[in-house]
Protein backbone atom coordinates (compact mmCIF):
# COMPACT_ATOMS: atom_id res chain seq x y z
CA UNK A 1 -18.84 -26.46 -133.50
CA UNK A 2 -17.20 -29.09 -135.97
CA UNK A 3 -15.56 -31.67 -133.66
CA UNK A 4 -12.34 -32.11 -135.36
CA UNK A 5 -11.30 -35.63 -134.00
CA UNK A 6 -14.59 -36.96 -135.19
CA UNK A 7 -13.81 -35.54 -139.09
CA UNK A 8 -10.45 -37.65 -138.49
CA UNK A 9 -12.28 -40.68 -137.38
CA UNK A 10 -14.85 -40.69 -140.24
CA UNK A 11 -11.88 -39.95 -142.57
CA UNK A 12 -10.57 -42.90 -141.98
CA UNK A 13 -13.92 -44.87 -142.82
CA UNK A 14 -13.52 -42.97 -146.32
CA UNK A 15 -10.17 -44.39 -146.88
CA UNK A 16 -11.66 -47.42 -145.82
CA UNK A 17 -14.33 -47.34 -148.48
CA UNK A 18 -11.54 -46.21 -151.47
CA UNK A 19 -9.27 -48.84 -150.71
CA UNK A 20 -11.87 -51.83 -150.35
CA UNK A 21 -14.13 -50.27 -152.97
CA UNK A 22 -15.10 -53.50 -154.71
CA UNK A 23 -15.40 -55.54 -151.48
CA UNK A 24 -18.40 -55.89 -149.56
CA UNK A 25 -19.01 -53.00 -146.71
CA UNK A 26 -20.43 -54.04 -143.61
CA UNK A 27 -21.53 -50.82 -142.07
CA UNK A 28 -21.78 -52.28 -138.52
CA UNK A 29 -17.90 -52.72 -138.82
CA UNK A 30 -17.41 -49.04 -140.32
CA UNK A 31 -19.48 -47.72 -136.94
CA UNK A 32 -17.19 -49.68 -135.00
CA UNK A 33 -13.96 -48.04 -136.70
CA UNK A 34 -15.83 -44.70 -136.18
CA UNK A 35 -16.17 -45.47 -132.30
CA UNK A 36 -20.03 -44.81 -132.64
CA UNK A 37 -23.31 -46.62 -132.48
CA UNK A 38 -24.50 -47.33 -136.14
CA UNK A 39 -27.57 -45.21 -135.67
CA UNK A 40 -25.40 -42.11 -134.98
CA UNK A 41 -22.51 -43.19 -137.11
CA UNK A 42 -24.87 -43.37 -140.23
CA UNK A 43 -26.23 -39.21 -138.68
CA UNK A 44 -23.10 -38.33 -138.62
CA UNK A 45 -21.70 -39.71 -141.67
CA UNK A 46 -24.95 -38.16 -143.61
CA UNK A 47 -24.12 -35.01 -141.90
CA UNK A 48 -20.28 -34.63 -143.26
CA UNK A 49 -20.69 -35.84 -146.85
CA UNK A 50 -24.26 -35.37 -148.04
CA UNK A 51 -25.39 -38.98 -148.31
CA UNK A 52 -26.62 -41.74 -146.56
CA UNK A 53 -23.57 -44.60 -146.36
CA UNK A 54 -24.67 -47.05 -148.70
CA UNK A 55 -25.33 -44.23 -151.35
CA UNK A 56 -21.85 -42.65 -150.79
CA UNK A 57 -20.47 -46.49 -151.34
CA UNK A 58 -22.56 -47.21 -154.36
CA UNK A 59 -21.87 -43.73 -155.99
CA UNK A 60 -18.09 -44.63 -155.52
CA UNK A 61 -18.44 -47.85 -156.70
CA UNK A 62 -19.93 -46.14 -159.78
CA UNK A 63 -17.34 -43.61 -160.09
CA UNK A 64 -14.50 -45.85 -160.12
CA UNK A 65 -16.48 -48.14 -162.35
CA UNK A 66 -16.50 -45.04 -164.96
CA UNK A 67 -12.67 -44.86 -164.45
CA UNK A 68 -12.56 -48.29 -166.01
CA UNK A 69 -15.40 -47.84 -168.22
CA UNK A 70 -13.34 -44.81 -170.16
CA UNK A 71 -10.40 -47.46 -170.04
CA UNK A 72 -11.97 -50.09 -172.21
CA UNK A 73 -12.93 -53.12 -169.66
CA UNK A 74 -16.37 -54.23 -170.90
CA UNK A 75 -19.42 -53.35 -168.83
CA UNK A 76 -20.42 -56.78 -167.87
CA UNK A 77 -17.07 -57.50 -166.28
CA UNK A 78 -17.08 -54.13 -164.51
CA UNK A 79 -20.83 -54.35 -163.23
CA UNK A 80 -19.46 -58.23 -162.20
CA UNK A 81 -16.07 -56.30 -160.34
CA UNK A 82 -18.30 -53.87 -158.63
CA UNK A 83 -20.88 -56.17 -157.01
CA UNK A 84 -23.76 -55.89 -159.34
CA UNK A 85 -25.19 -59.34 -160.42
CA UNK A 86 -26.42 -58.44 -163.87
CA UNK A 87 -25.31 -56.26 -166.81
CA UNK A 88 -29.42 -54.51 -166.66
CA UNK A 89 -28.65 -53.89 -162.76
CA UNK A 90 -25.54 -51.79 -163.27
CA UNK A 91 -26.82 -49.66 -165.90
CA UNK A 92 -29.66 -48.58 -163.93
CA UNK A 93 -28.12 -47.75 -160.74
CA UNK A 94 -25.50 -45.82 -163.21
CA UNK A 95 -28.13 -44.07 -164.97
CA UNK A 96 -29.39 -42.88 -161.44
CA UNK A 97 -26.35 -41.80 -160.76
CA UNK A 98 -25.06 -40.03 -164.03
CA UNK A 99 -28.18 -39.07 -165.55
CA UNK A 100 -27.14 -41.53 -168.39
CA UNK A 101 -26.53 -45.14 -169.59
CA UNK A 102 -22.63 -46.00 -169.42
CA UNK A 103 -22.85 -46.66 -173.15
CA UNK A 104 -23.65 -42.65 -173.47
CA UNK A 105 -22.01 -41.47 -170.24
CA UNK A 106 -18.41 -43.29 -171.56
CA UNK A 107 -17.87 -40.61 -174.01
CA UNK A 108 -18.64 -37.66 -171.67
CA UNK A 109 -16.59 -38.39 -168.71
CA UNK A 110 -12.78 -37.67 -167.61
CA UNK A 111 -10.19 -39.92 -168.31
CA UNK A 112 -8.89 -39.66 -164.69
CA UNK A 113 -9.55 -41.67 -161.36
CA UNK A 114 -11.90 -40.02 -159.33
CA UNK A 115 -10.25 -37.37 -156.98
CA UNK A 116 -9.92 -39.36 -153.15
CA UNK A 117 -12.95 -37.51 -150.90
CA UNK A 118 -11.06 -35.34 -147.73
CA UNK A 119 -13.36 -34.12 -145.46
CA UNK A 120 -11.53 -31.36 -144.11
CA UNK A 121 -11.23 -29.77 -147.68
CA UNK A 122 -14.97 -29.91 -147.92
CA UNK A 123 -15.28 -28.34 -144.89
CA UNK A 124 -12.94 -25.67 -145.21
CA UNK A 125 -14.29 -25.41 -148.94
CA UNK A 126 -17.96 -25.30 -147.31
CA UNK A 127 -19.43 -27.17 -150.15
CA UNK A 128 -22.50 -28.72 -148.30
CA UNK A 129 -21.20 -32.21 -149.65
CA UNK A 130 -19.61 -34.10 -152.21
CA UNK A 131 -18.56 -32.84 -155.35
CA UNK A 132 -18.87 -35.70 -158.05
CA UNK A 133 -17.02 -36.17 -161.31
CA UNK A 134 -18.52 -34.02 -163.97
CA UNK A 135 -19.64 -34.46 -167.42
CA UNK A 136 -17.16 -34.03 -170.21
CA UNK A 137 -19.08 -32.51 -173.27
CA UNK A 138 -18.60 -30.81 -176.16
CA UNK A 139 -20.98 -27.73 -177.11
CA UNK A 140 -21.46 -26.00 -180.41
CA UNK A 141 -20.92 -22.20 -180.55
CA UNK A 142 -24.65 -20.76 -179.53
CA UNK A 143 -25.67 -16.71 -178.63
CA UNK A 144 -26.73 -15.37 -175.49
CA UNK A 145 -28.05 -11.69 -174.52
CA UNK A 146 -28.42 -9.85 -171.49
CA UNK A 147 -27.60 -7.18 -168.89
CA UNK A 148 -23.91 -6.68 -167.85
CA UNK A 149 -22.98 -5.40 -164.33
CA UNK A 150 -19.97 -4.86 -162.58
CA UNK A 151 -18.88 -6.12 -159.38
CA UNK A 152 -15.53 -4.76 -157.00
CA UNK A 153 -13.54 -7.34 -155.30
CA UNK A 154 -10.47 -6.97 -153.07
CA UNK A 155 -7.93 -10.19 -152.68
CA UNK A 156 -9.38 -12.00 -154.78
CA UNK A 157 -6.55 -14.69 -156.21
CA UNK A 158 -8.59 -15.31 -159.68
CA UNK A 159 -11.76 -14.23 -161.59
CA UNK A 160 -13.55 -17.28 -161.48
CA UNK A 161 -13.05 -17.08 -157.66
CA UNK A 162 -16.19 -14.06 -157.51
CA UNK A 163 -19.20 -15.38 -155.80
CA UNK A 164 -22.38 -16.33 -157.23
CA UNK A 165 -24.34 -13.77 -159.05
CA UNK A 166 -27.48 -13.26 -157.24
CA UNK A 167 -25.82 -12.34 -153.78
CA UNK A 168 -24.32 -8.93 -155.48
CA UNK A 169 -27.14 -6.10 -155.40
CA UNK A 170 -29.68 -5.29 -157.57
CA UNK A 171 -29.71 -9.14 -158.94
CA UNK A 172 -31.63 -10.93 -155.92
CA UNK A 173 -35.14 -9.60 -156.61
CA UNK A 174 -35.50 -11.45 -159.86
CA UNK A 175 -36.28 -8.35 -161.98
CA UNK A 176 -33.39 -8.27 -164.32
CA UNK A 177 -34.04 -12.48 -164.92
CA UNK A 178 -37.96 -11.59 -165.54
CA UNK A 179 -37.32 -8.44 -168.02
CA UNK A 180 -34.92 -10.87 -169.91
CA UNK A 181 -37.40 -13.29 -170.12
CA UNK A 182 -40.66 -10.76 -171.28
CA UNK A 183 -38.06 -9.15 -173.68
CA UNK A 184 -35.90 -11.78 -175.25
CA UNK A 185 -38.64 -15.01 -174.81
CA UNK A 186 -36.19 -17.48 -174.80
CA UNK A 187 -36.96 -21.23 -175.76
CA UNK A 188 -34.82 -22.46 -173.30
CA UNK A 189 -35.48 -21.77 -169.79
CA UNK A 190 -31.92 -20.83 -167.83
CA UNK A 191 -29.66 -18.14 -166.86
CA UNK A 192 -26.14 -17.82 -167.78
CA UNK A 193 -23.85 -15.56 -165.57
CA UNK A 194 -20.68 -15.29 -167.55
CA UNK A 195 -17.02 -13.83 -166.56
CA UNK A 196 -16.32 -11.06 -169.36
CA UNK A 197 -13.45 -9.76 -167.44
CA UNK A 198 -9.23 -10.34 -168.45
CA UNK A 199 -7.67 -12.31 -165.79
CA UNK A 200 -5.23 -9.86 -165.33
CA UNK A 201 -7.80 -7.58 -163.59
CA UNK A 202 -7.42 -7.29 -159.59
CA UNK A 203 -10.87 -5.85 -158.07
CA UNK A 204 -12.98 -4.83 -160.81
CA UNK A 205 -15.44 -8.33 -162.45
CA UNK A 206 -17.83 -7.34 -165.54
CA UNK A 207 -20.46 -10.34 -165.34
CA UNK A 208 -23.20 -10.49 -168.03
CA UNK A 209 -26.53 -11.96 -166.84
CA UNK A 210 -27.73 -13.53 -169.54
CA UNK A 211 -30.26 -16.29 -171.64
CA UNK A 212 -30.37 -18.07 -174.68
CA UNK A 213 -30.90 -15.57 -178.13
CA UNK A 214 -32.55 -17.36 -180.72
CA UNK A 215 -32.23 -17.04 -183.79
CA UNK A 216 -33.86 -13.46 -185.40
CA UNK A 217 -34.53 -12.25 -181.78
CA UNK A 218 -34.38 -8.13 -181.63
CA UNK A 219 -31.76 -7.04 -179.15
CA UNK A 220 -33.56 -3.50 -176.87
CA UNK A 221 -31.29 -1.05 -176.19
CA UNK A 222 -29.43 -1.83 -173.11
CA UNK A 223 -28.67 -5.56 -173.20
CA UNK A 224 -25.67 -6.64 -174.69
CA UNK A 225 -25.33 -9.51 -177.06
CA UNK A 226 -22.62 -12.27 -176.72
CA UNK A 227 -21.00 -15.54 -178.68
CA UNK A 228 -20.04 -18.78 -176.89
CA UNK A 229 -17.57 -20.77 -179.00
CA UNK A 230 -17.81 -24.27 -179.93
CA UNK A 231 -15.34 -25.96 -177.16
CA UNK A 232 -15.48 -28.81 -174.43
CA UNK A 233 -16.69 -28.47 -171.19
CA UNK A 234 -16.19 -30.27 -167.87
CA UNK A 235 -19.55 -29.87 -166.25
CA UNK A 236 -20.20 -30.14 -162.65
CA UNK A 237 -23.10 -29.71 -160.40
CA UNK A 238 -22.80 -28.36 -156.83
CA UNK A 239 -23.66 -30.32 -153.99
CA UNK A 240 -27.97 -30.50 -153.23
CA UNK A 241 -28.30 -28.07 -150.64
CA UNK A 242 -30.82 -26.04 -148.44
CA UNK A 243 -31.54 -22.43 -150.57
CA UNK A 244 -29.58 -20.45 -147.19
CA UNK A 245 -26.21 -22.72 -147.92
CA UNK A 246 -26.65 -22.58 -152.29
CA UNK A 247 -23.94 -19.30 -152.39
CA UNK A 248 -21.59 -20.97 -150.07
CA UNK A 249 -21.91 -24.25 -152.01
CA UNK A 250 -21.19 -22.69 -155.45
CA UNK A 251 -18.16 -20.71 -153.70
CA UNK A 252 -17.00 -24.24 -152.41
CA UNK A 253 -17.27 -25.63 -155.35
CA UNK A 254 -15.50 -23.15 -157.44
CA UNK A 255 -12.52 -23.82 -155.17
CA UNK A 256 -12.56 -27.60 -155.32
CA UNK A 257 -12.66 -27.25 -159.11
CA UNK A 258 -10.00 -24.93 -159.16
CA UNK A 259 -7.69 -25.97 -155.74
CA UNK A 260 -8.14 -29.99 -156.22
CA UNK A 261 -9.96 -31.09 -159.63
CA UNK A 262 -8.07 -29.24 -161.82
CA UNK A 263 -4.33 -30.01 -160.50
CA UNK A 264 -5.26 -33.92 -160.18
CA UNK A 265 -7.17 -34.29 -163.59
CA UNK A 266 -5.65 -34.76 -167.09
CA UNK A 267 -7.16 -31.19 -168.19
CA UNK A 268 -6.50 -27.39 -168.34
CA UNK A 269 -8.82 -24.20 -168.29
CA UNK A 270 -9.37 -23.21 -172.30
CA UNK A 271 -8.55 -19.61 -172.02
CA UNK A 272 -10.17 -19.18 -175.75
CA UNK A 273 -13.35 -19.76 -174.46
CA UNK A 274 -15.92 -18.72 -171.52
CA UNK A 275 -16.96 -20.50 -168.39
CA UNK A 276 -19.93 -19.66 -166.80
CA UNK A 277 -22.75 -20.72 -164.17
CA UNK A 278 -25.77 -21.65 -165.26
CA UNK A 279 -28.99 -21.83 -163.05
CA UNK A 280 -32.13 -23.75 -164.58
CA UNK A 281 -35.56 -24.97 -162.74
CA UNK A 282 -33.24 -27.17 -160.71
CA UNK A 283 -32.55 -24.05 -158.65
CA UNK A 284 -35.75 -22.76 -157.65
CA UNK A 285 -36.09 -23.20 -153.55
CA UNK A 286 -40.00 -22.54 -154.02
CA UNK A 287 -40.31 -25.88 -156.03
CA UNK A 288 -37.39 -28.17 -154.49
CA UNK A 289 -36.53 -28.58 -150.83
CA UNK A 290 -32.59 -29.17 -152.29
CA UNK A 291 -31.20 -27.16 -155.10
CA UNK A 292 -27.78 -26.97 -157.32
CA UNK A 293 -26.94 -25.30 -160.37
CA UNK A 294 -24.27 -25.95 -162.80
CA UNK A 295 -20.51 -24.78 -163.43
CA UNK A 296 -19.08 -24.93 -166.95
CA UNK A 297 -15.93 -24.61 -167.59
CA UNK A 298 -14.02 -24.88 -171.00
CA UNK A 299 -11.21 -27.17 -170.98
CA UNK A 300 -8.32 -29.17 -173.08
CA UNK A 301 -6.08 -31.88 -172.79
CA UNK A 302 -2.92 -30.52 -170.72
CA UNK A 303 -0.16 -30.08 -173.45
């Protein structure tokens, strides 16, 4: 049972954090504002967000060092603002963090602050943790193939709101991902579970299960051929999570994308173009003790 006046406590150690983010953090004094012992403080804290305390502050730091970043202020004087002593320092921890140098990362991000963390969201949203800014990218048109199936939904308030792909029937076994693979031999290892349906539609979802078609690649009878279009995407990974809390996590995420990302950021959905969820190595449970997968979703500047 979630202790509710405990969420509230650490809540206020979050807004803490965000509004002393480039001071030094004493984390004997944020156990004290918590009313707990450090040891269970940090438990707790680990518990609620996904990280340890130190990571959560240094991933924020990093975050609202991007904010900046995207804004012009030179690196050196934001790795300086941020509490990192040297220019090398900051672009390793933000390499760590982002996957990629700032230098890269600058032209791939949003040009908004990072969304303010409330933990009763994520719990309500049941992400399993922290949703970070995603990657803004832009991706030529490319051609998938594969299997379509249709799903029925009732109160259901979008499309994109349908859960994950592998809890519907007939798609946890595997079989449909290893016939694509013998058939279609992709280069690129990783499934793409696309939306086809209009969002006008009320129960009904048509998903198409699909990988990468390269070039000159027969199509068998059966599977279903599809174009992506060039467009920009914001890209965001769920939260790492245990493989019994993935489905929740991608449903949690979904909503935070769509409930608080999306009203807050300077972006809208790209209705000429397709999201979809895309699942890679980084999913499989058999190889990592934490998974996540991918959400893309097609966006544009908010006229």
């Amino acid at each position: 049972m979630i202790d509710i006046q405990q969420l509230l406590l650490l809540q206020q150690v979050i807004d803490y954090i965000e509004e002393h983010i480039k001071d030094e953090i004493d984390p004997e004094k944020l156990a004290k504002m918590a009313g707990d012992s450090p040891y269970h403080f940090y438990r707790v804290f680990q518990k609620h967000t996904g990280y340890t305390l130190m990571d959560y502050v240094g991933k924020r730091r990093l975050q609202h060092a991007l904010y900046e970043l995207v804004d012009g202020k030179k690196i050196i004087q934001i790795a300086m603002d941020y509490g990192f002593e040297t220019h090398a320092g900051f672009t390793k921890a933000f390499k760590k963090c982002f996957g990629s140098p700032p230098s890269l990362y600058k032209i791939h991000c949003p040009k908004s602050l990072p969304q303010k963390l409330d933990l009763i969201s994520i719990l309500q949203k049941n992400t399993g943790g922290i949703v970070m800014q995603p990657m803004i990218v832009k991706r030529s048109a490319f051609m998938v193939a594969g299997k379509t199936f249709e799903i029925n939904l009732e109160n259901v308030s979008y499309t994109r709101d349908a859960p994950a792909y592998w809890e519907q029937e007939g798609l946890t076994d595997g079989s449909i991902e290893r016939m694509l693979y013998q058939t279609l031999s992709p280069k690129k290892h990783g499934e793409y579970c696309i939306n086809l349906s209009n969002t006008k539609m009320e129960d009904n979802f048509v998903y198409l299960f699909a990988v990468e078609l390269d070039g000159g690649t027969p199509i068998p009878e059966g599977l279903s051929p599809l174009q992506i279009p060039a467009a920009h995407y914001a890209v965001f990974s769920t939260p790492l999570v245990s493989v019994d809390k993935f489905v929740s996590a991608i449903k949690g995420t979904w909503k935070y994308i769509l409930e608080d990302w999306f009203p807050q950021s300077s972006y809208e959905v790209d209705e000429e173009a397709f999201d979809f969820e895309y699942y890679d190595e980084h999913c499989h449970h058999w190889d990592h003790e934490k998974i996540y997968m991918e959400i893309h979703i097609p966006i544009k500047e908010r006229g």
